[in-house]
PDB file of N, CA and C in Angstrom:
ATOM      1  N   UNK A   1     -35.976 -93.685   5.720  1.00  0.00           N
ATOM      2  CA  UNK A   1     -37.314 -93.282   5.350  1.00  0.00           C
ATOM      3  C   UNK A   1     -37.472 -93.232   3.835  1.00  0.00           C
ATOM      4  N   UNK A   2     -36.744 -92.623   3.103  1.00  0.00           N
ATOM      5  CA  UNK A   2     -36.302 -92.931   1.392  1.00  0.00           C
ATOM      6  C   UNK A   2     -36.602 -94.288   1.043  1.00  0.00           C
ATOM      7  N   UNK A   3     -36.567 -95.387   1.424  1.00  0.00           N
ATOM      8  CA  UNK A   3     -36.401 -96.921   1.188  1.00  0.00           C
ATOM      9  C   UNK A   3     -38.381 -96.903   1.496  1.00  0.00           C
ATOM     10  N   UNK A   4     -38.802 -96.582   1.954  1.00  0.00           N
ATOM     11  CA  UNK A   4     -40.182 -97.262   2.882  1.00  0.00           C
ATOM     12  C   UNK A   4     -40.913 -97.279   1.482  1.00  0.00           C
ATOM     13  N   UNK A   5     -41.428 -98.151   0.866  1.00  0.00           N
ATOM     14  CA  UNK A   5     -42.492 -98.580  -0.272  1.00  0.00           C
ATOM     15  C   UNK A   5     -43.855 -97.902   0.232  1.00  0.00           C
ATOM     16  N   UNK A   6     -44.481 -97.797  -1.050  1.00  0.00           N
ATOM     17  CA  UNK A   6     -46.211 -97.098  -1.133  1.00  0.00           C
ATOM     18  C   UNK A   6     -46.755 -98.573  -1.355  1.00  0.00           C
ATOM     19  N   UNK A   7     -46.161 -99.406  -0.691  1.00  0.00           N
ATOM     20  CA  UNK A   7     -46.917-100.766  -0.585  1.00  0.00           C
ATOM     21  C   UNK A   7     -47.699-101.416   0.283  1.00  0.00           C
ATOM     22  N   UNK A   8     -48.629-102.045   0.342  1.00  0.00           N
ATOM     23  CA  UNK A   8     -48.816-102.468   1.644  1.00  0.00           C
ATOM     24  C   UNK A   8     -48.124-103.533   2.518  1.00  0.00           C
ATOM     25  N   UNK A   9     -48.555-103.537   3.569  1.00  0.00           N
ATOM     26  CA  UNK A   9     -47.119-104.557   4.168  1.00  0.00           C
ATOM     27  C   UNK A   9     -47.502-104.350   5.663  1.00  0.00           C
ATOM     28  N   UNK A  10     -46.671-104.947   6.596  1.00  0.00           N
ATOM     29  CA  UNK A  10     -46.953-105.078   8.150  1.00  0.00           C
ATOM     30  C   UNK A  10     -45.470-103.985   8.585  1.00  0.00           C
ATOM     31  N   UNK A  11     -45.989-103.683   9.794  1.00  0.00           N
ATOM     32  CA  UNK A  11     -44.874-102.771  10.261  1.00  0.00           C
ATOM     33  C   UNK A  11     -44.619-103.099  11.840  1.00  0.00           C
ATOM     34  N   UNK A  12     -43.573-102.536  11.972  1.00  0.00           N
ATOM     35  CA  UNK A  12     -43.462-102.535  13.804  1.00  0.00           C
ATOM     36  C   UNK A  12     -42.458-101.649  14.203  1.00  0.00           C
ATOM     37  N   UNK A  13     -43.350-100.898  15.304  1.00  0.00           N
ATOM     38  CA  UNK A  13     -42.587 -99.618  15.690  1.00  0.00           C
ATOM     39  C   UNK A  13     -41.608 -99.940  17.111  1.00  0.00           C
ATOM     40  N   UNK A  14     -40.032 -99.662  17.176  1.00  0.00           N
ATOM     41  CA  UNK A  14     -38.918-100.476  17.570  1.00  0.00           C
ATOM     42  C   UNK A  14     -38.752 -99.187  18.802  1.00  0.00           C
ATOM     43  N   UNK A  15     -38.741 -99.593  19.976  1.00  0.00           N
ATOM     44  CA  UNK A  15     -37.634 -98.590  20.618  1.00  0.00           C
ATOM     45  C   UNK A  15     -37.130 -99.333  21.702  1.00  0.00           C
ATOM     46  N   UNK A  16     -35.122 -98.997  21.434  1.00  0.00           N
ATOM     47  CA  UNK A  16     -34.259 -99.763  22.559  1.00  0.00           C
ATOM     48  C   UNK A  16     -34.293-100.784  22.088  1.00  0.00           C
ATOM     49  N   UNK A  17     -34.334-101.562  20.790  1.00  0.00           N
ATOM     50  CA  UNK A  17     -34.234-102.798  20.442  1.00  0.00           C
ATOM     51  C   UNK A  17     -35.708-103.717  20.496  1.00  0.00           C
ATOM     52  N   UNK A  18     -36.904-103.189  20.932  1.00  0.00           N
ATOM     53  CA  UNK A  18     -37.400-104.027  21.479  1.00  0.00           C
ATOM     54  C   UNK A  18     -39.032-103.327  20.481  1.00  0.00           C
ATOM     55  N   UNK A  19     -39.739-104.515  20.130  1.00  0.00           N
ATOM     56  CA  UNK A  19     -41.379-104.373  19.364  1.00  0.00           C
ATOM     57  C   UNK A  19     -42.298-103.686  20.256  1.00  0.00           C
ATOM     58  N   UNK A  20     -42.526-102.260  20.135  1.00  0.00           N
ATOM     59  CA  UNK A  20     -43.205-101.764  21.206  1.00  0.00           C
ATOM     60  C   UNK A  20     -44.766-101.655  20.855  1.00  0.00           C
ATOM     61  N   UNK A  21     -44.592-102.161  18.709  1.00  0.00           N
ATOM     62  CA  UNK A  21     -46.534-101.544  18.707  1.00  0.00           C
ATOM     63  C   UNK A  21     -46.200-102.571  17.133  1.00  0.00           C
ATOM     64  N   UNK A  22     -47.676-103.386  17.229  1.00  0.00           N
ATOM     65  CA  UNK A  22     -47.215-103.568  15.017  1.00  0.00           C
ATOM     66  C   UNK A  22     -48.498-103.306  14.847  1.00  0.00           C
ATOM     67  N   UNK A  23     -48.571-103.424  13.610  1.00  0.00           N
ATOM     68  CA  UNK A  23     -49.565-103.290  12.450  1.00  0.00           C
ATOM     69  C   UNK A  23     -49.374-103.321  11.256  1.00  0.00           C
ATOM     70  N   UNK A  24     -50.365-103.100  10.192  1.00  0.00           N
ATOM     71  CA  UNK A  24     -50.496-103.292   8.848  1.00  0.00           C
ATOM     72  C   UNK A  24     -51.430-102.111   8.232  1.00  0.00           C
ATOM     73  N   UNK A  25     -50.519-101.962   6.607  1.00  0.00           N
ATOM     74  CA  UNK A  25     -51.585-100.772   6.327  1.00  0.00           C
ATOM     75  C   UNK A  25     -51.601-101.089   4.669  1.00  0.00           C
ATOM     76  N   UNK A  26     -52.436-100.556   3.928  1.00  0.00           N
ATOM     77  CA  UNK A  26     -52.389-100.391   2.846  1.00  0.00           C
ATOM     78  C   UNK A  26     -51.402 -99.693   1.963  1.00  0.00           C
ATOM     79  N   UNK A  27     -50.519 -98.712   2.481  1.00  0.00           N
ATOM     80  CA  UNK A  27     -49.610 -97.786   1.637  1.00  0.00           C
ATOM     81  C   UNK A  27     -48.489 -97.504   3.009  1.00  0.00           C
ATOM     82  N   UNK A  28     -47.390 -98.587   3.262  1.00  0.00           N
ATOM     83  CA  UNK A  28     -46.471 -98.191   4.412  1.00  0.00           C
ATOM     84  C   UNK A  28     -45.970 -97.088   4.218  1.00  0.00           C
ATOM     85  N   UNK A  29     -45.318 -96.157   3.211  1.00  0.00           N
ATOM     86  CA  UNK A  29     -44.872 -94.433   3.501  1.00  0.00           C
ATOM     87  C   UNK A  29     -46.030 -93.902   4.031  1.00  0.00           C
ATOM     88  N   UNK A  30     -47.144 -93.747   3.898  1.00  0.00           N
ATOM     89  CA  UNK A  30     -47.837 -93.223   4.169  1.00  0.00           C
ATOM     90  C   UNK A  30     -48.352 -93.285   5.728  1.00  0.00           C
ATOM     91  N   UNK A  31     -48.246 -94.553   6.064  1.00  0.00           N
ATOM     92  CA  UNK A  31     -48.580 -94.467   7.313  1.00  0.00           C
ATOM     93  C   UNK A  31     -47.284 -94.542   8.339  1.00  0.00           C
ATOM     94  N   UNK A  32     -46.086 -94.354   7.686  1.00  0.00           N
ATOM     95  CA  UNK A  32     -44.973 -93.899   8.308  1.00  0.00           C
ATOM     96  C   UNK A  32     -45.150 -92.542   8.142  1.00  0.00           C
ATOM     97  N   UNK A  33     -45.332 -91.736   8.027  1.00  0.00           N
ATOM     98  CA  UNK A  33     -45.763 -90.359   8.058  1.00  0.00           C
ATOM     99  C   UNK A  33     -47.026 -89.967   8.950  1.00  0.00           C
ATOM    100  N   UNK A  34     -47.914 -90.906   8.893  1.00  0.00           N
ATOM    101  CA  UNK A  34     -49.256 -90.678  10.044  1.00  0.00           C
ATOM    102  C   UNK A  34     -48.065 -91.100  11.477  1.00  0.00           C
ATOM    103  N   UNK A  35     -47.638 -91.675  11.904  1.00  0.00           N
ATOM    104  CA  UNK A  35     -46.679 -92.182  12.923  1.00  0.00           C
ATOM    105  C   UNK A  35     -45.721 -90.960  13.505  1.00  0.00           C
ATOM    106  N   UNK A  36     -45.277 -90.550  12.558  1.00  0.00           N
ATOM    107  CA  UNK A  36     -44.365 -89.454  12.293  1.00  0.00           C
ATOM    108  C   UNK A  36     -44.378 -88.627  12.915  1.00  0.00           C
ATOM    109  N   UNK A  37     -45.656 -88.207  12.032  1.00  0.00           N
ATOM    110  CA  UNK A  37     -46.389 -86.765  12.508  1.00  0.00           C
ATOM    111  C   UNK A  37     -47.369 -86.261  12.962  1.00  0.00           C
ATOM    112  N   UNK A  38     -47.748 -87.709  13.817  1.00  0.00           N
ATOM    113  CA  UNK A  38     -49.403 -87.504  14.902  1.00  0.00           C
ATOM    114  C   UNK A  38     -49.668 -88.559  15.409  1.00  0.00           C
ATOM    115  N   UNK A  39     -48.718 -89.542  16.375  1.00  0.00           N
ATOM    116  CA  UNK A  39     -49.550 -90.894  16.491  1.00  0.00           C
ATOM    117  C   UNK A  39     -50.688 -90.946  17.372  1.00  0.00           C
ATOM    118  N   UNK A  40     -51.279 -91.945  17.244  1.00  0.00           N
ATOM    119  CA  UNK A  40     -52.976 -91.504  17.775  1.00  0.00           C
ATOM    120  C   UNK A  40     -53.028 -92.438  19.012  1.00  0.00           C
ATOM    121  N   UNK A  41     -52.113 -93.401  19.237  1.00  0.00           N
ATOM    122  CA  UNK A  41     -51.425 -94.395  20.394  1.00  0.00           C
ATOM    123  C   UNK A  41     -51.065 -93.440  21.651  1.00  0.00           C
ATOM    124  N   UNK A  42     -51.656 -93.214  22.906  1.00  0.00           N
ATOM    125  CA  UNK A  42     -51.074 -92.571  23.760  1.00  0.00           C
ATOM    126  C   UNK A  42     -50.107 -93.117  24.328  1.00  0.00           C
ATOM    127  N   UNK A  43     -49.822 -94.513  24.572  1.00  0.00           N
ATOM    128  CA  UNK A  43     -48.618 -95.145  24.862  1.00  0.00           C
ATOM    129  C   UNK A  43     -47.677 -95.355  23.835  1.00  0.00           C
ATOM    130  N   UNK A  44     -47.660 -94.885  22.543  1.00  0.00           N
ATOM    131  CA  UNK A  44     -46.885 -94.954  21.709  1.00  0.00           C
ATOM    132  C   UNK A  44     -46.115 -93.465  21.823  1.00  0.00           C
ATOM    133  N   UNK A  45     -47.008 -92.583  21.932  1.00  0.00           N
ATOM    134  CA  UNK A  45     -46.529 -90.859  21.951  1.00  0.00           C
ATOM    135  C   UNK A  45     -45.736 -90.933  23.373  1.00  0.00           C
ATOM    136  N   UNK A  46     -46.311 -91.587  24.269  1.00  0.00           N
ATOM    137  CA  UNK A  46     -45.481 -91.850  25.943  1.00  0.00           C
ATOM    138  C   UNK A  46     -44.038 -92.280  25.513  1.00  0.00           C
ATOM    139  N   UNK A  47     -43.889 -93.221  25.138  1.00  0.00           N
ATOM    140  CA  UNK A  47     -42.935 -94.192  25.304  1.00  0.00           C
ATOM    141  C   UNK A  47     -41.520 -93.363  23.812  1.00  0.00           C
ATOM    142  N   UNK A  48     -42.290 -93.301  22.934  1.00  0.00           N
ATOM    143  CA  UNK A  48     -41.576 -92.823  21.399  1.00  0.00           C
ATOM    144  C   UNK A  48     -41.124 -93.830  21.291  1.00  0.00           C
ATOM    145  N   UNK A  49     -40.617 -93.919  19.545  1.00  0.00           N
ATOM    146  CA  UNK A  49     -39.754 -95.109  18.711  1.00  0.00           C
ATOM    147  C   UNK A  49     -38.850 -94.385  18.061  1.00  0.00           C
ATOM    148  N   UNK A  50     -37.848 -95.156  18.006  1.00  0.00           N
ATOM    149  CA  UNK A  50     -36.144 -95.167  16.939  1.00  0.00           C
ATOM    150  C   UNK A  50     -36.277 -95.703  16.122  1.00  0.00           C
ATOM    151  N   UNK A  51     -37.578 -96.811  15.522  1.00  0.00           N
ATOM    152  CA  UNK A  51     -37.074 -97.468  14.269  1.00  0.00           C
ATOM    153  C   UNK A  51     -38.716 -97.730  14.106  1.00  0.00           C
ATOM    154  N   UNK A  52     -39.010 -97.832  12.584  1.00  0.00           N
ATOM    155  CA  UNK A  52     -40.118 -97.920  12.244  1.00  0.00           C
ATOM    156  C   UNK A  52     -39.350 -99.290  10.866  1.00  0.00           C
ATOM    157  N   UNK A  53     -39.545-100.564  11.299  1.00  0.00           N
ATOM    158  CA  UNK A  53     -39.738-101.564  10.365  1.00  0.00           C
ATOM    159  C   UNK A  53     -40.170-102.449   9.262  1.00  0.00           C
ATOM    160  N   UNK A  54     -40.255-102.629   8.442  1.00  0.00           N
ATOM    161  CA  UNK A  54     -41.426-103.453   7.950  1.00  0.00           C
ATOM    162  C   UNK A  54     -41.291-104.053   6.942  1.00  0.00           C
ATOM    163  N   UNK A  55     -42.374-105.052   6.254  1.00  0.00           N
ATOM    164  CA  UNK A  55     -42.588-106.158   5.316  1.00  0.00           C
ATOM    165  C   UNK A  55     -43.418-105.735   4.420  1.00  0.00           C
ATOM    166  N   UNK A  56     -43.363-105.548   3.001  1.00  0.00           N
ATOM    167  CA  UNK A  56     -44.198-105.993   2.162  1.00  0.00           C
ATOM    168  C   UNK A  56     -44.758-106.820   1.822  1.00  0.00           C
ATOM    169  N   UNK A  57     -46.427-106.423   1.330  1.00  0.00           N
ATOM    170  CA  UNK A  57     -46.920-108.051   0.898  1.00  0.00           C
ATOM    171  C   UNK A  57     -47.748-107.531   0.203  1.00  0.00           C
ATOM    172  N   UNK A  58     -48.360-108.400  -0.570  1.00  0.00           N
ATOM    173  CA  UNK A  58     -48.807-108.475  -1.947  1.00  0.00           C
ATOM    174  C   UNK A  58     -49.915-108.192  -1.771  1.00  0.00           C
ATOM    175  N   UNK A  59     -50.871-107.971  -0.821  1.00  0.00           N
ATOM    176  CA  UNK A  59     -52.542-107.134  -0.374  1.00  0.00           C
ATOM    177  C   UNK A  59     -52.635-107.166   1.113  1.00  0.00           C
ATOM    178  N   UNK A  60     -53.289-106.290   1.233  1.00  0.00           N
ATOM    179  CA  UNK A  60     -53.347-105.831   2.545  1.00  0.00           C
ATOM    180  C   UNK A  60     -53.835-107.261   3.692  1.00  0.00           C
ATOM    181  N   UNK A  61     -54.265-107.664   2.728  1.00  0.00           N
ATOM    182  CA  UNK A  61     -54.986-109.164   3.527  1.00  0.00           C
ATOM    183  C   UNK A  61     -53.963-109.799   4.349  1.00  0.00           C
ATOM    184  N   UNK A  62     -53.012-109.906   3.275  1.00  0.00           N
ATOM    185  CA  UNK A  62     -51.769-110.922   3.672  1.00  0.00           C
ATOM    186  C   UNK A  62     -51.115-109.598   4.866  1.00  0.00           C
ATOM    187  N   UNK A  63     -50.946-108.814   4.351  1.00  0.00           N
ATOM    188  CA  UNK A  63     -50.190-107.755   5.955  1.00  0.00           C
ATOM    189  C   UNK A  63     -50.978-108.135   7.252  1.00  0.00           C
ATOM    190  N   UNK A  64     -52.317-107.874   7.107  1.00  0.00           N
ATOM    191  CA  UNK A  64     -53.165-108.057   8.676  1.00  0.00           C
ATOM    192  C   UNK A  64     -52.826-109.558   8.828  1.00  0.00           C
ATOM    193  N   UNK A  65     -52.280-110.379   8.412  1.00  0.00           N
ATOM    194  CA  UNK A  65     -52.204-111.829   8.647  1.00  0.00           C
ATOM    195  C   UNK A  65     -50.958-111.850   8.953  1.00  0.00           C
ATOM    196  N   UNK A  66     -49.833-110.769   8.728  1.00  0.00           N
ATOM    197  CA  UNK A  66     -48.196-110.492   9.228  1.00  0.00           C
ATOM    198  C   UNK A  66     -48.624-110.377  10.681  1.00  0.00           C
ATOM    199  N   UNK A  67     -49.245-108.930  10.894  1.00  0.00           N
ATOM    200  CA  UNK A  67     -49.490-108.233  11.546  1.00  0.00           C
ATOM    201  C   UNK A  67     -49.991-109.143  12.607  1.00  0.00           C
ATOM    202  N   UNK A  68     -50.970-110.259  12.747  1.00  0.00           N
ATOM    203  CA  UNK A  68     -51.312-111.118  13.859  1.00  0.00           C
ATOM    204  C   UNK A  68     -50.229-112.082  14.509  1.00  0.00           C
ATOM    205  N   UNK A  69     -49.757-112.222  13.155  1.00  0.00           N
ATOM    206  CA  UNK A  69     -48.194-113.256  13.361  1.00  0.00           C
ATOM    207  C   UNK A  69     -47.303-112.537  14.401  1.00  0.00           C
ATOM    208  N   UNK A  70     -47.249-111.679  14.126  1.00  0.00           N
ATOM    209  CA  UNK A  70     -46.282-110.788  15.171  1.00  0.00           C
ATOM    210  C   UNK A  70     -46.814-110.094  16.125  1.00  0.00           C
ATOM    211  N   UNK A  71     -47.699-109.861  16.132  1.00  0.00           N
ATOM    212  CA  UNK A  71     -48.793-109.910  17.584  1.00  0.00           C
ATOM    213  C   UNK A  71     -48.430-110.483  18.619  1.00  0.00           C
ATOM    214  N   UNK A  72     -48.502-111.789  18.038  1.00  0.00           N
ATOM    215  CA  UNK A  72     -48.597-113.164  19.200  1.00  0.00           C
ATOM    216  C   UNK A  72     -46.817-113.529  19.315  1.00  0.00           C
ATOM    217  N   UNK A  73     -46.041-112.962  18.501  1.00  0.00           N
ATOM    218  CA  UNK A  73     -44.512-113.193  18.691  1.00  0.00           C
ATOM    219  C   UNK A  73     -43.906-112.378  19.298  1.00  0.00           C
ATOM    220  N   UNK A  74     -44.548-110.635  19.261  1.00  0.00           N
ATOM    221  CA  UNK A  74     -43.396-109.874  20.316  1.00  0.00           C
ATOM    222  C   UNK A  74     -44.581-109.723  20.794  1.00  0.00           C
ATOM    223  N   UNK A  75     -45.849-109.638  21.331  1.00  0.00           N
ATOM    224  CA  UNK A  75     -46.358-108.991  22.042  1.00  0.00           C
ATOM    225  C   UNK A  75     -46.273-107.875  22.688  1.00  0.00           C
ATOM    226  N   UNK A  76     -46.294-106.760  21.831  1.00  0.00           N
ATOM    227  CA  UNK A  76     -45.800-105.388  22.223  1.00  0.00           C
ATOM    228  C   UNK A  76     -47.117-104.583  22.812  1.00  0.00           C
ATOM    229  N   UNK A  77     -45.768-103.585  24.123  1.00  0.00           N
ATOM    230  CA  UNK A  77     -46.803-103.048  24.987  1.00  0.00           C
ATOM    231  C   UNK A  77     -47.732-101.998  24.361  1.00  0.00           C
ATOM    232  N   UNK A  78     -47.461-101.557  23.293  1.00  0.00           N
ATOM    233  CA  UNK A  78     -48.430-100.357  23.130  1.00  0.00           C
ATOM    234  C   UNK A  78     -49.550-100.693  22.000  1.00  0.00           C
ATOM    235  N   UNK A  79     -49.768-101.980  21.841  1.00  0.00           N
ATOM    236  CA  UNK A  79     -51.300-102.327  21.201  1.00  0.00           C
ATOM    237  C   UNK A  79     -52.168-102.308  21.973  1.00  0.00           C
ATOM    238  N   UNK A  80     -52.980-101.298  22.165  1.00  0.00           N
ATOM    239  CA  UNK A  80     -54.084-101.122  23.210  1.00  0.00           C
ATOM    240  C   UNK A  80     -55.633-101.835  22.897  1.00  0.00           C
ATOM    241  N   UNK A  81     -55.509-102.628  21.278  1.00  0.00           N
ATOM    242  CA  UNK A  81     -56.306-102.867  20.936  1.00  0.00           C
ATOM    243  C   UNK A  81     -55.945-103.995  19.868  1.00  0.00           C
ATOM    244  N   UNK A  82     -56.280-105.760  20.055  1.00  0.00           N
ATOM    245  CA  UNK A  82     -55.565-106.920  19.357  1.00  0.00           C
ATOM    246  C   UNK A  82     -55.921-106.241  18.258  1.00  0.00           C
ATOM    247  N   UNK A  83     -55.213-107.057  17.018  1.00  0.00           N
ATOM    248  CA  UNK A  83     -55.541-106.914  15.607  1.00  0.00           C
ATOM    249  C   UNK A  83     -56.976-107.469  15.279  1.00  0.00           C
ATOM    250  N   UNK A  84     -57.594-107.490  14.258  1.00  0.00           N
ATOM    251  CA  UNK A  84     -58.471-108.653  13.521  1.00  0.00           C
ATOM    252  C   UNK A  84     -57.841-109.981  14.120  1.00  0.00           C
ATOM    253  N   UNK A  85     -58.931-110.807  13.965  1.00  0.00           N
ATOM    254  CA  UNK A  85     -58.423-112.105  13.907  1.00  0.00           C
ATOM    255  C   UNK A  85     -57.677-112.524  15.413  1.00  0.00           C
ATOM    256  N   UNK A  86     -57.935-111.657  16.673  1.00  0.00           N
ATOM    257  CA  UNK A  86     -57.044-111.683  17.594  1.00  0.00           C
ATOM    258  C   UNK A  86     -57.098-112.692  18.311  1.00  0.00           C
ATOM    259  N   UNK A  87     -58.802-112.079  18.842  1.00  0.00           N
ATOM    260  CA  UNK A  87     -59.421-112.890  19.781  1.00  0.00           C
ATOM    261  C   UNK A  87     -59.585-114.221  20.118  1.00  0.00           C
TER     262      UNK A  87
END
């Protein structure tokens, strides 16, 4: 958690080895801490995660454009709702 950048970047929340939720945010510590300490995902709070992952990128633009990339690559169960750009 020490390592996680105030950058923006794409993330994906890991449990048992496996992509259970991603997304992208403007400031990743920060929204590793919203995760943390209130997730708003009821199948994310169901299920819980061991590993919170992620990529930096140079504006948030380019993260939501991670964030679709890996959408469509693990297709994880607890996005209850596609990204931008999903449909």
């Amino acid at each position: 958690m020490s390592n996680i950048p105030s950058s923006p970047g794409a993330y994906r929340l890991i449990k048992d080895n496996v992509v259970i939720y991603v997304g992208s945010a403007k400031n990743l510590l920060e929204r590793y801490f919203d995760w943390a300490n209130n997730p708003d995902n009821p199948h994310v709070k169901q299920r819980g995660w061991d590993t919170f992952a992620w990529q930096t990128t140079s504006t948030h633009n380019e993260a939501r454009r991670l964030e679709l990339k890996w959408y469509y690559h693990f297709q994880p169960v607890c996005n209850m709702v596609a990204p931008p750009g999903a449909a």
